[in-house]
PDB file of N, CA and C in Angstrom:
ATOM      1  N   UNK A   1     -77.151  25.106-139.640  1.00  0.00           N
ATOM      2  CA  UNK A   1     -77.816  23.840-139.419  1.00  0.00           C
ATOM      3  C   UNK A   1     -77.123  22.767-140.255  1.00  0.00           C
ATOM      4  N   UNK A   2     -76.791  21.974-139.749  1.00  0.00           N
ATOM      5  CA  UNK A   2     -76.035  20.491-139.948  1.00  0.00           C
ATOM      6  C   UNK A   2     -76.642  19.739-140.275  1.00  0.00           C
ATOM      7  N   UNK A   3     -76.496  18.697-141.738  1.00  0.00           N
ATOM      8  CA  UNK A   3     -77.484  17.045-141.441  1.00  0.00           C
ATOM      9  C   UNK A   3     -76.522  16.054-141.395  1.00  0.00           C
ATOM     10  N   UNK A   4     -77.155  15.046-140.897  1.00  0.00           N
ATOM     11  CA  UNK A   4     -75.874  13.883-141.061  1.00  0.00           C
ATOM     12  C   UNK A   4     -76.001  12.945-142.600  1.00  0.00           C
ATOM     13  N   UNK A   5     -76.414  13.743-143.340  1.00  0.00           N
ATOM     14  CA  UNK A   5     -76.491  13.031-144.606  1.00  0.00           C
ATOM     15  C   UNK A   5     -74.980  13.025-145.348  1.00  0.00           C
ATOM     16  N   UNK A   6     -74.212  13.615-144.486  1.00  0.00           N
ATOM     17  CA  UNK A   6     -72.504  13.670-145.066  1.00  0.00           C
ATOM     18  C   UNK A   6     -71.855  11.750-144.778  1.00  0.00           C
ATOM     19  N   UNK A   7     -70.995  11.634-145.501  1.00  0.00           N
ATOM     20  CA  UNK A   7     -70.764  10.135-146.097  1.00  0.00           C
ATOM     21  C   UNK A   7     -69.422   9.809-145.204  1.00  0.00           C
ATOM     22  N   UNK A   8     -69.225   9.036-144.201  1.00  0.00           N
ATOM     23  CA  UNK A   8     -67.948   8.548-143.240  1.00  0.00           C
ATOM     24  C   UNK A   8     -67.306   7.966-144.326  1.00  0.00           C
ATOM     25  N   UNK A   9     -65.865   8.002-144.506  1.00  0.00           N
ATOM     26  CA  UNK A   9     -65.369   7.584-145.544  1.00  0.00           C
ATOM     27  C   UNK A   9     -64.226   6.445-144.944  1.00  0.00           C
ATOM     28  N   UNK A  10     -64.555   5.890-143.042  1.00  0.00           N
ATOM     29  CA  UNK A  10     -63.418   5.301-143.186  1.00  0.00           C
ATOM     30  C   UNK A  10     -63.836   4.203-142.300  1.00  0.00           C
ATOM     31  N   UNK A  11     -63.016   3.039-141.946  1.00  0.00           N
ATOM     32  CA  UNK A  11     -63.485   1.846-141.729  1.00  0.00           C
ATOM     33  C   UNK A  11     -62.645   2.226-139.946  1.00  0.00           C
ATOM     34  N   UNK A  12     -63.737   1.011-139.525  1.00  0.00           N
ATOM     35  CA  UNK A  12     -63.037   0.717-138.005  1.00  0.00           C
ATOM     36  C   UNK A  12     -62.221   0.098-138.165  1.00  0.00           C
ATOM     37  N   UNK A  13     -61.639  -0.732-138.885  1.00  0.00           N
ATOM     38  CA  UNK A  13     -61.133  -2.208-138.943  1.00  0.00           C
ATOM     39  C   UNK A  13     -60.001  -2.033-140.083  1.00  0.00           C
ATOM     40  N   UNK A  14     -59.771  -3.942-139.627  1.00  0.00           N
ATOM     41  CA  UNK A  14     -58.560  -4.087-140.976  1.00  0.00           C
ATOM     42  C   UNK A  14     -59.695  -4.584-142.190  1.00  0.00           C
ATOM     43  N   UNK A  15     -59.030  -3.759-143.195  1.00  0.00           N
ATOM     44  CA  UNK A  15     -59.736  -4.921-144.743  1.00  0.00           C
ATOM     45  C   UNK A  15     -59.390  -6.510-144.722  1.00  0.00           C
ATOM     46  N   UNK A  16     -60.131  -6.933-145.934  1.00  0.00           N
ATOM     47  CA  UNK A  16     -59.957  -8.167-145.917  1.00  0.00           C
ATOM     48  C   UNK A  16     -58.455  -8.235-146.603  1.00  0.00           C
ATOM     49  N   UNK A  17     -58.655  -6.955-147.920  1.00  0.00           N
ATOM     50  CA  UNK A  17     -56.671  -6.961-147.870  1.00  0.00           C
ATOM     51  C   UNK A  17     -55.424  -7.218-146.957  1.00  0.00           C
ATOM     52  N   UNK A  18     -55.666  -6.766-145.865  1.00  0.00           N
ATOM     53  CA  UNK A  18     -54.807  -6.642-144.746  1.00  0.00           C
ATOM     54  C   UNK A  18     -54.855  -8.119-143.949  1.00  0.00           C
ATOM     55  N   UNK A  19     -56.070  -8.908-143.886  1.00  0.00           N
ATOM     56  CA  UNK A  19     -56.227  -9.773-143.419  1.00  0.00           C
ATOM     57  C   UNK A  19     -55.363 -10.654-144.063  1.00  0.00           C
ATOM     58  N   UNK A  20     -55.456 -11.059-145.419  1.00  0.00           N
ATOM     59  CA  UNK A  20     -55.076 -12.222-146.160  1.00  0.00           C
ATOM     60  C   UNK A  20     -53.604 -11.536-146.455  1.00  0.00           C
ATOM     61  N   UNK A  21     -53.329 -10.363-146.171  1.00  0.00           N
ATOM     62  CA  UNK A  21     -51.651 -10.008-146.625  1.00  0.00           C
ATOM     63  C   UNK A  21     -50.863 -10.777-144.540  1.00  0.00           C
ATOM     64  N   UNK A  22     -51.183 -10.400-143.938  1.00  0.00           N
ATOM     65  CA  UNK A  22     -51.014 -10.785-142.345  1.00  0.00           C
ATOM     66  C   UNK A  22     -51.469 -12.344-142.581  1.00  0.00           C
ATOM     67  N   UNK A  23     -52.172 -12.926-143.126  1.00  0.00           N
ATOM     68  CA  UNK A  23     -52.266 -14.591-143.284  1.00  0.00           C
ATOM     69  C   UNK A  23     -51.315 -15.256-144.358  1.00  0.00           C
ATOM     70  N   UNK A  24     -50.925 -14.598-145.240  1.00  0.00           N
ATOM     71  CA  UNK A  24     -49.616 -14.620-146.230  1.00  0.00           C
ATOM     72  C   UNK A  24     -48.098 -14.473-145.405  1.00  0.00           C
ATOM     73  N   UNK A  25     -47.987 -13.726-144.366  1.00  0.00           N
ATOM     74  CA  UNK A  25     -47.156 -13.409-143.770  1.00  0.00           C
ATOM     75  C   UNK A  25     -46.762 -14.730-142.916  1.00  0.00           C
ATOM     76  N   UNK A  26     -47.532 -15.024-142.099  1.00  0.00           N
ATOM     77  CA  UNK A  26     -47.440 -15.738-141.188  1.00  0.00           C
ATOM     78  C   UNK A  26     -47.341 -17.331-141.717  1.00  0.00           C
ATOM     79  N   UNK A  27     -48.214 -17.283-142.999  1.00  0.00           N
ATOM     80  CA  UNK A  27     -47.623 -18.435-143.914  1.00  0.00           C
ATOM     81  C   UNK A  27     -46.492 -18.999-144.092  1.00  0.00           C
ATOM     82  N   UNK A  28     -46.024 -17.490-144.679  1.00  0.00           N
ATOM     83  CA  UNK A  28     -44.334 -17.639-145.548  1.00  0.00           C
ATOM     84  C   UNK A  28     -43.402 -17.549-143.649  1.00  0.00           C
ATOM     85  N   UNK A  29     -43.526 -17.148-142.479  1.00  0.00           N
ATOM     86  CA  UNK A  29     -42.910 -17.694-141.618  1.00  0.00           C
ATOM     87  C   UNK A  29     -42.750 -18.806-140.726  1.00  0.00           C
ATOM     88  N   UNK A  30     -43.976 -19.437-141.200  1.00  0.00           N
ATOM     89  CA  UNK A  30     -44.168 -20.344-140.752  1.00  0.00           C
ATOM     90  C   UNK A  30     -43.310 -21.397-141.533  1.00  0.00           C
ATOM     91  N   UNK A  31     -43.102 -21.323-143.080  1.00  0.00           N
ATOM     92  CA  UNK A  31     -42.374 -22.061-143.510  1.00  0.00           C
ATOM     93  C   UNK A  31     -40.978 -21.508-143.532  1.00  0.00           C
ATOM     94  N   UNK A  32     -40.441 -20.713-143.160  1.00  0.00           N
ATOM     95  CA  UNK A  32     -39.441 -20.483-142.690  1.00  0.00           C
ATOM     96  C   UNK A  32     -38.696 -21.799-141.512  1.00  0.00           C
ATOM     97  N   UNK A  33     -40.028 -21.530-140.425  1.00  0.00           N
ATOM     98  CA  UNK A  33     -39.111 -22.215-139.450  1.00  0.00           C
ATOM     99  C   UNK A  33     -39.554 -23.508-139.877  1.00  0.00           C
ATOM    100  N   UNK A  34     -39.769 -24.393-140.533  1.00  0.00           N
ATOM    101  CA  UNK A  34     -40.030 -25.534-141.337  1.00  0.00           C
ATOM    102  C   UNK A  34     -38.612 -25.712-142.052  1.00  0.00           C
ATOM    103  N   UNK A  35     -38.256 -24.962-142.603  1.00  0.00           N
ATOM    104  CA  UNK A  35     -37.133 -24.906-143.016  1.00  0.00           C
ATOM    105  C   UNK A  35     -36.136 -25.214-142.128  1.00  0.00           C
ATOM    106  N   UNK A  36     -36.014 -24.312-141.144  1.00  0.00           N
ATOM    107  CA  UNK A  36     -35.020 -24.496-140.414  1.00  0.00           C
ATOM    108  C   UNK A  36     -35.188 -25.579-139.451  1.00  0.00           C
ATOM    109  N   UNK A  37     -36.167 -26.074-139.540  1.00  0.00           N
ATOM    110  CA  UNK A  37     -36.214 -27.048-138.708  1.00  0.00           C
ATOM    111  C   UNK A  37     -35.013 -28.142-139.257  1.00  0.00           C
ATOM    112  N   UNK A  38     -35.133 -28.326-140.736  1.00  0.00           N
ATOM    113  CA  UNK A  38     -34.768 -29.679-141.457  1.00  0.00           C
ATOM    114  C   UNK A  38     -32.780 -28.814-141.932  1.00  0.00           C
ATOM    115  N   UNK A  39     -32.559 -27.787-141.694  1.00  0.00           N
ATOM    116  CA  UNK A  39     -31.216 -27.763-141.409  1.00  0.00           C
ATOM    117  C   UNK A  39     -30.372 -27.914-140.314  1.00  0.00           C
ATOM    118  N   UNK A  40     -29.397 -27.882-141.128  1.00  0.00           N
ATOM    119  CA  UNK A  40     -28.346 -28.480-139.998  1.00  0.00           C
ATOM    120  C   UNK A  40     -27.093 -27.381-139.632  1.00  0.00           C
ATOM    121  N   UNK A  41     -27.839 -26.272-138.781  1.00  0.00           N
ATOM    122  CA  UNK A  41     -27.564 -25.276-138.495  1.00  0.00           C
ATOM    123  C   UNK A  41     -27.023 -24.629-136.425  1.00  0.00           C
ATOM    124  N   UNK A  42     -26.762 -24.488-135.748  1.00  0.00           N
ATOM    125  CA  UNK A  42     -26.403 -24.173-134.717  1.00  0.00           C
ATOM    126  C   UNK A  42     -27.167 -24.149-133.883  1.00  0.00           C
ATOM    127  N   UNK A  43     -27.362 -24.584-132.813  1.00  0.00           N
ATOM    128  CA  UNK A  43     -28.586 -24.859-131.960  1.00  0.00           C
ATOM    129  C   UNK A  43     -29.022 -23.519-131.033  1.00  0.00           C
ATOM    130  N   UNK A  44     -27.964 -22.494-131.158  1.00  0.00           N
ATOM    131  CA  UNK A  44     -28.443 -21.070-130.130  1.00  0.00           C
ATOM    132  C   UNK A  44     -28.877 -20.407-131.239  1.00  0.00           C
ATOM    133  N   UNK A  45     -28.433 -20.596-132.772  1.00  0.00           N
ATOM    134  CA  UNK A  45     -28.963 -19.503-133.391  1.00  0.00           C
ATOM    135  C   UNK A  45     -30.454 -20.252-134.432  1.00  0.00           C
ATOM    136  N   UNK A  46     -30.590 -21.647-134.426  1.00  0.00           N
ATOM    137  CA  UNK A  46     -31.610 -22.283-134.559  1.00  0.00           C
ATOM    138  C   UNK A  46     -33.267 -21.533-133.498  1.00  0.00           C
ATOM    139  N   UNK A  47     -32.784 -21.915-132.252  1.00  0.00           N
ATOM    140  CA  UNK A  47     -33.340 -21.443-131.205  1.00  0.00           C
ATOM    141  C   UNK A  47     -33.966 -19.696-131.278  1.00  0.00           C
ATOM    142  N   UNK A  48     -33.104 -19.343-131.391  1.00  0.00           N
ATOM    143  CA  UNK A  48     -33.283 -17.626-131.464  1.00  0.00           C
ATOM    144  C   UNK A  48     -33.740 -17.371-132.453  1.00  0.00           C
ATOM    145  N   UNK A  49     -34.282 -17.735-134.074  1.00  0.00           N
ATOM    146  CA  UNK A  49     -34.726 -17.693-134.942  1.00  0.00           C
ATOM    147  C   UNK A  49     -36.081 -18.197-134.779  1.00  0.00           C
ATOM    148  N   UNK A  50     -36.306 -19.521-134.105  1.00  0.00           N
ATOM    149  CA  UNK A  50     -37.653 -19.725-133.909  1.00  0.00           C
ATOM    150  C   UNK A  50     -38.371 -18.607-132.633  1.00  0.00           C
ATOM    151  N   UNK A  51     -37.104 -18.276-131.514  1.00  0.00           N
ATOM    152  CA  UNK A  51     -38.781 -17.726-130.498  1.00  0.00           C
ATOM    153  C   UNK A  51     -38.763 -16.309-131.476  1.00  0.00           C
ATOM    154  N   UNK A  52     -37.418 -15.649-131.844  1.00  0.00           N
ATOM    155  CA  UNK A  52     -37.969 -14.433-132.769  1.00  0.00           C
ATOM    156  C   UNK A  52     -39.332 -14.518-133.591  1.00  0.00           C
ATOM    157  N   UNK A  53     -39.238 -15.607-134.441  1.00  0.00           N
ATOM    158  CA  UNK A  53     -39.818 -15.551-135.064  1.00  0.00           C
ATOM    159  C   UNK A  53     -41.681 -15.822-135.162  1.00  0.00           C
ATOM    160  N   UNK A  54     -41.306 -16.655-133.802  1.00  0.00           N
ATOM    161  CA  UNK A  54     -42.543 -17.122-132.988  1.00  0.00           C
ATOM    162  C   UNK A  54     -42.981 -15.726-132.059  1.00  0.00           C
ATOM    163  N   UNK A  55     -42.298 -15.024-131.735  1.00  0.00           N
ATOM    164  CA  UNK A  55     -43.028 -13.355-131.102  1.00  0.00           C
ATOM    165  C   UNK A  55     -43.466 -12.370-132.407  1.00  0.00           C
ATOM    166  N   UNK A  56     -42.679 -12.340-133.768  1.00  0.00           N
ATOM    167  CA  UNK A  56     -43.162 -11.642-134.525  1.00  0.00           C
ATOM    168  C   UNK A  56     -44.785 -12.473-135.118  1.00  0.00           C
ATOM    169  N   UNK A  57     -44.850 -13.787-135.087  1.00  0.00           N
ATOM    170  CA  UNK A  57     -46.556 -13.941-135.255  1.00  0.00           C
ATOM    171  C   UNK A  57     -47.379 -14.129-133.971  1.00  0.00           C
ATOM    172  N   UNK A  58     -47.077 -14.185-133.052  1.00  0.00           N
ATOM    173  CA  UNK A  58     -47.777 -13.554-132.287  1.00  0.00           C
ATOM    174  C   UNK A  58     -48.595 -12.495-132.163  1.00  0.00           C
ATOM    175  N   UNK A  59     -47.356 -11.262-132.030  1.00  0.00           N
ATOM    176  CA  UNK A  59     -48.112 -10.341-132.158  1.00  0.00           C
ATOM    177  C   UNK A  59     -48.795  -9.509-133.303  1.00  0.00           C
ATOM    178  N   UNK A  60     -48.201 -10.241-134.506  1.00  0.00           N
ATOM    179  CA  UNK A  60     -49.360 -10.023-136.055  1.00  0.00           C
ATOM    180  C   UNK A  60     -50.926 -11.139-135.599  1.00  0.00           C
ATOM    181  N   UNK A  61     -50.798 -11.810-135.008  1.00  0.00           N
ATOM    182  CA  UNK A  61     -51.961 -12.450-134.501  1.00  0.00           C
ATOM    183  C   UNK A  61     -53.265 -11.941-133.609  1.00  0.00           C
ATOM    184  N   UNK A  62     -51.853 -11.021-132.787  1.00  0.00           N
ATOM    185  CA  UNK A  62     -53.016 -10.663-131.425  1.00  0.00           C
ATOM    186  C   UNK A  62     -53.069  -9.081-132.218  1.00  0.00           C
ATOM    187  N   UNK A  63     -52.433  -8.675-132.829  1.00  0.00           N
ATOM    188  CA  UNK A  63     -52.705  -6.939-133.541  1.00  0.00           C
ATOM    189  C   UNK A  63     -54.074  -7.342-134.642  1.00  0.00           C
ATOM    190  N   UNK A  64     -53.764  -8.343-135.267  1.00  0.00           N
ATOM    191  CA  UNK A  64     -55.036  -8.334-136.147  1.00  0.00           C
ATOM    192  C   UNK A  64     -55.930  -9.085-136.337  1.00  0.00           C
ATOM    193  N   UNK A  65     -56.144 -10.686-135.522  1.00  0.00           N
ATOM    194  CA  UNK A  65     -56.742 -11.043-135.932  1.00  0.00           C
ATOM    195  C   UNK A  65     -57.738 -10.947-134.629  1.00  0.00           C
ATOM    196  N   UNK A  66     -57.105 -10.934-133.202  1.00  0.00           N
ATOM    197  CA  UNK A  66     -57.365 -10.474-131.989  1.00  0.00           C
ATOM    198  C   UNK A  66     -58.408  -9.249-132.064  1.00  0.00           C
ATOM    199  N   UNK A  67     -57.734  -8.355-133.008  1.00  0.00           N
ATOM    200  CA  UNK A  67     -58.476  -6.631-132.978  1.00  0.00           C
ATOM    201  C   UNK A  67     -57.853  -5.596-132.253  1.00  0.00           C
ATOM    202  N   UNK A  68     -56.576  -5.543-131.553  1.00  0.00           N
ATOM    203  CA  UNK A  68     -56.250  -5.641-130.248  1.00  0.00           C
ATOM    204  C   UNK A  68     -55.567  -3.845-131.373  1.00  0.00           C
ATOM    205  N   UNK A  69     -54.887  -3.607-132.683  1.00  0.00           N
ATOM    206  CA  UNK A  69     -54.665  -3.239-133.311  1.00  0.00           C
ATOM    207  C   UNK A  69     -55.475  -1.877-133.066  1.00  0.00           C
ATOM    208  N   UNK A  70     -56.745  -1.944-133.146  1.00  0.00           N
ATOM    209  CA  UNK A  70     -57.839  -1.010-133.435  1.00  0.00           C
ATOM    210  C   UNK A  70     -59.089  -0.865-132.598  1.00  0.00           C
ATOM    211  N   UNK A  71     -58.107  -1.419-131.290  1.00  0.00           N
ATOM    212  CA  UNK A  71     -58.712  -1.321-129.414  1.00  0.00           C
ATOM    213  C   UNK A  71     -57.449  -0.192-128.963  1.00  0.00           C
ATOM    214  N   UNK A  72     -58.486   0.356-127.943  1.00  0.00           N
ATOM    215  CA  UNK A  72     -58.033   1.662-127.622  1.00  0.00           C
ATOM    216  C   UNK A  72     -56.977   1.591-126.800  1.00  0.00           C
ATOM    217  N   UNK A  73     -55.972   2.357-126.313  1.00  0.00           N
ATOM    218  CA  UNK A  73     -54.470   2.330-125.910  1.00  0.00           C
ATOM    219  C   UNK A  73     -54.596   1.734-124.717  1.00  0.00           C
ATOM    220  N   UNK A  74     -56.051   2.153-123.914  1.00  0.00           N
ATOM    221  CA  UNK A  74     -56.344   1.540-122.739  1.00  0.00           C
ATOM    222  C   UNK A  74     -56.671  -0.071-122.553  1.00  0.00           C
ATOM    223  N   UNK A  75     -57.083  -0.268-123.332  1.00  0.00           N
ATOM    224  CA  UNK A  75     -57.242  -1.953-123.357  1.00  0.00           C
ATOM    225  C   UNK A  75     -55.948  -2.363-123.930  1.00  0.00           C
ATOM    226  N   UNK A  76     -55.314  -2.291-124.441  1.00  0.00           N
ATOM    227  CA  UNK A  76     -53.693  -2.454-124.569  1.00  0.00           C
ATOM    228  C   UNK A  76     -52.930  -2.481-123.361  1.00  0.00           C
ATOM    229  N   UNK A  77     -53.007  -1.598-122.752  1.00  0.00           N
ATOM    230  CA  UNK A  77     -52.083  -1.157-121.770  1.00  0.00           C
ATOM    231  C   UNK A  77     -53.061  -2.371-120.470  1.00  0.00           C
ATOM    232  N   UNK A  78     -54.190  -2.846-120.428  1.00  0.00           N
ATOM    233  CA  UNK A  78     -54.470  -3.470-119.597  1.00  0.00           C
ATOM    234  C   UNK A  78     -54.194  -4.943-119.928  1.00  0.00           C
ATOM    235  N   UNK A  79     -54.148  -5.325-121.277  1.00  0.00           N
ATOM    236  CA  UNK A  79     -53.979  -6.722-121.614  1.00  0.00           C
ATOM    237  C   UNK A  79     -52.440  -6.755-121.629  1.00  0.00           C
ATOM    238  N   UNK A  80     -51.799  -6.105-121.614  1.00  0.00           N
ATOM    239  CA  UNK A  80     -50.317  -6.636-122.168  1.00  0.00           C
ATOM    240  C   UNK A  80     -49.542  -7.166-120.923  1.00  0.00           C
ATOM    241  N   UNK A  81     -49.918  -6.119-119.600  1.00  0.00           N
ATOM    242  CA  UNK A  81     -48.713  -6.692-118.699  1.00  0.00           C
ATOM    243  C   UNK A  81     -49.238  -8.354-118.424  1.00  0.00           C
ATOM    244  N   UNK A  82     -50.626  -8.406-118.496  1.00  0.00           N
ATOM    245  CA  UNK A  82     -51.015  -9.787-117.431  1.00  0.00           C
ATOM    246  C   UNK A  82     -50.202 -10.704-119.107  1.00  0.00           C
ATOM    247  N   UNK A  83     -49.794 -10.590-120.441  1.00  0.00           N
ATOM    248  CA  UNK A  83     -49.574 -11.201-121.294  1.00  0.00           C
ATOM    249  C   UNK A  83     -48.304 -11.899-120.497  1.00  0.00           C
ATOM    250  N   UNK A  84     -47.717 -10.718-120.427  1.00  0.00           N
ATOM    251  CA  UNK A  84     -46.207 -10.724-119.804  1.00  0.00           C
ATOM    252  C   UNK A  84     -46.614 -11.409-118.677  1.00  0.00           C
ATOM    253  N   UNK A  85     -46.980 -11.215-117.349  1.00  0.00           N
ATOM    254  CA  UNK A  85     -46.886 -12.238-116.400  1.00  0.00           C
ATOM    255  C   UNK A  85     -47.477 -13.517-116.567  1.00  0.00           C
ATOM    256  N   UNK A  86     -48.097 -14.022-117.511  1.00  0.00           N
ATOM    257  CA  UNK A  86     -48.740 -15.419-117.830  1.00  0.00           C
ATOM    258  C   UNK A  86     -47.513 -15.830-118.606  1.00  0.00           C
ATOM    259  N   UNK A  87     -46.543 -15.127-119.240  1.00  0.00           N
ATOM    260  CA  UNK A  87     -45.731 -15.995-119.440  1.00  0.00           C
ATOM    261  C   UNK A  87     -44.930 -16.251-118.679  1.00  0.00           C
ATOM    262  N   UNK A  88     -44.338 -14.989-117.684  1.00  0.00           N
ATOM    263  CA  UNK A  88     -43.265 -15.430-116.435  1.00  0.00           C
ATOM    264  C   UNK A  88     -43.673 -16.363-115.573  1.00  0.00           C
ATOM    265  N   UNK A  89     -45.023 -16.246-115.375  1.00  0.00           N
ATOM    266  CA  UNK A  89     -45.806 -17.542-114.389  1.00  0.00           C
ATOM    267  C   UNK A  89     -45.385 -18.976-115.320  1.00  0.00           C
ATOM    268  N   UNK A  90     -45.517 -18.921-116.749  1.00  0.00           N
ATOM    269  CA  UNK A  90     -45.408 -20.316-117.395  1.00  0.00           C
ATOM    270  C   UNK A  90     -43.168 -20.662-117.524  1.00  0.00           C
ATOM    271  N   UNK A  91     -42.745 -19.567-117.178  1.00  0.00           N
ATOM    272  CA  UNK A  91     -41.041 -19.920-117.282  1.00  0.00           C
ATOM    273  C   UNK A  91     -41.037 -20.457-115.960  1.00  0.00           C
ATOM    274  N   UNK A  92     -41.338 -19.694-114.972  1.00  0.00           N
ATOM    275  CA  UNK A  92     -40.855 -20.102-113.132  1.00  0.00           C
ATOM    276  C   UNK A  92     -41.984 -21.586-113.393  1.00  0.00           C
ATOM    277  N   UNK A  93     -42.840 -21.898-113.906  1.00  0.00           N
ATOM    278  CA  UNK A  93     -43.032 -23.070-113.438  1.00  0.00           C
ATOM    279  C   UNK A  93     -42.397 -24.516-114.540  1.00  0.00           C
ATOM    280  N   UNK A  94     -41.794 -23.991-115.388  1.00  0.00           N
ATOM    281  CA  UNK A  94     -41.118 -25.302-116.227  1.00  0.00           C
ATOM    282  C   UNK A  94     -39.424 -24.686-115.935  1.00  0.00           C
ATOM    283  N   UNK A  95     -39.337 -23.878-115.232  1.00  0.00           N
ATOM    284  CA  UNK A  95     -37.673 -23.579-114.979  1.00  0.00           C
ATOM    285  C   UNK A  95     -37.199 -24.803-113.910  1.00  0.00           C
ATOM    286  N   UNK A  96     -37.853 -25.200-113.152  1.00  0.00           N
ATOM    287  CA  UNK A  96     -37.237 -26.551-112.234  1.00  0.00           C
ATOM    288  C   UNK A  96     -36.901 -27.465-113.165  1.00  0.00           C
ATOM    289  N   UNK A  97     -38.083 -27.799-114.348  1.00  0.00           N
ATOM    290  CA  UNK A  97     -37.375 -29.107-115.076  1.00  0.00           C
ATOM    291  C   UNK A  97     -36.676 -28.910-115.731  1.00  0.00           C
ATOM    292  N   UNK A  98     -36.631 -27.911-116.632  1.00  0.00           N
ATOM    293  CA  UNK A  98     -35.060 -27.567-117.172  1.00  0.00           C
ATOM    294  C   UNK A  98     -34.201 -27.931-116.915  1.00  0.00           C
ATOM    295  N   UNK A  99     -33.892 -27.276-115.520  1.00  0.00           N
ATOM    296  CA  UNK A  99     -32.645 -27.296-115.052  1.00  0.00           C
ATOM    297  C   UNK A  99     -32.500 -28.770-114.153  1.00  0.00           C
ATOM    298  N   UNK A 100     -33.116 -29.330-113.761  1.00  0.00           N
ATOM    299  CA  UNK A 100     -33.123 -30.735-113.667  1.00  0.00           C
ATOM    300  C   UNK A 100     -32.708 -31.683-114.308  1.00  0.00           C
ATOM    301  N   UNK A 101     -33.088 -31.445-115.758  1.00  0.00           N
ATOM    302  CA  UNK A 101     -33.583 -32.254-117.032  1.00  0.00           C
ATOM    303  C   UNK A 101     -31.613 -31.764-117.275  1.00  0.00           C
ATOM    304  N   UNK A 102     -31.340 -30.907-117.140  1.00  0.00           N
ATOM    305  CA  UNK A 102     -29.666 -30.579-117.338  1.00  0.00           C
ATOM    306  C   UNK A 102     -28.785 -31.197-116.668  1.00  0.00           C
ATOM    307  N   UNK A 103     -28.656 -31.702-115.779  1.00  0.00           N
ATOM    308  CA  UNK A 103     -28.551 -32.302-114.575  1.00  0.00           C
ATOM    309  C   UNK A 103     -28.355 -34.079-114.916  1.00  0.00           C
ATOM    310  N   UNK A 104     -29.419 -34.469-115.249  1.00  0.00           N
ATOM    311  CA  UNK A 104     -29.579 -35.855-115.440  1.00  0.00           C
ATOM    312  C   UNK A 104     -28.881 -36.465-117.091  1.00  0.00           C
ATOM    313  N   UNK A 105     -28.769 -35.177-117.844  1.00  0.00           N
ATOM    314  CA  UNK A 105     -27.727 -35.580-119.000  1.00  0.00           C
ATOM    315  C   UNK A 105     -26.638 -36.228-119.058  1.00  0.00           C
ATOM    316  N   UNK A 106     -26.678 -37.523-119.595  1.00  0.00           N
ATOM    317  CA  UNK A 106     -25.094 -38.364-119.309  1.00  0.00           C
ATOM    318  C   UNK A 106     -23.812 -37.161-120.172  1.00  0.00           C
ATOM    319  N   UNK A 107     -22.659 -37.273-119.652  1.00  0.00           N
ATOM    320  CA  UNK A 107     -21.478 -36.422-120.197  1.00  0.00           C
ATOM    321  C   UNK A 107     -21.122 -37.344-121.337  1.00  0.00           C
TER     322      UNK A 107
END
């Protein structure tokens, strides 16, 4: 015979440690690209430093502050592709002006 008077010793969640270390994080990258904003550095590798760096808080955003972290593989696997097609839906519809906007550049 079993009681449940035995003691769970573990959390669903992130601590508040984890919280404010992931809000420290995203701090110190955020001033990163602050930084790089105000140098005078190469415009493909300017570029590629911000969306990198803009997908790594993202997804420290949607892993922890979302919950998405400590949601089951199945709700993962259902939120991520529509992530992915809300953004291909948002490229195919600003890809005309782009390439427009390229177009109308004096030489």
């Amino acid at each position: 015979m079993s009681t449940h008077s035995e003691a769970i010793d573990h959390t669903d969640g992130a601590t508040t440690k984890a919280f404010i270390t992931v809000w420290f994080a995203l701090l110190f990258m955020t001033g990163i690209e602050v930084f790089l904003a105000y140098e005078q550095i190469p415009v493909l590798i300017f570029l590629t430093a911000l969306v990198g760096l803009s997908v790594i808080k993202a997804a420290l955003i949607i892993a922890y502050f979302m919950h998405l972290k400590f949601e089951k593989l199945s709700l993962f696997l259902t939120l991520f592709p529509m992530l992915i097609l809300c953004i291909v839906l948002m490229l195919i519809m600003f890809m005309p002006d782009s390439s427009r906007l390229m177009t109308m550049r004096p030489q």
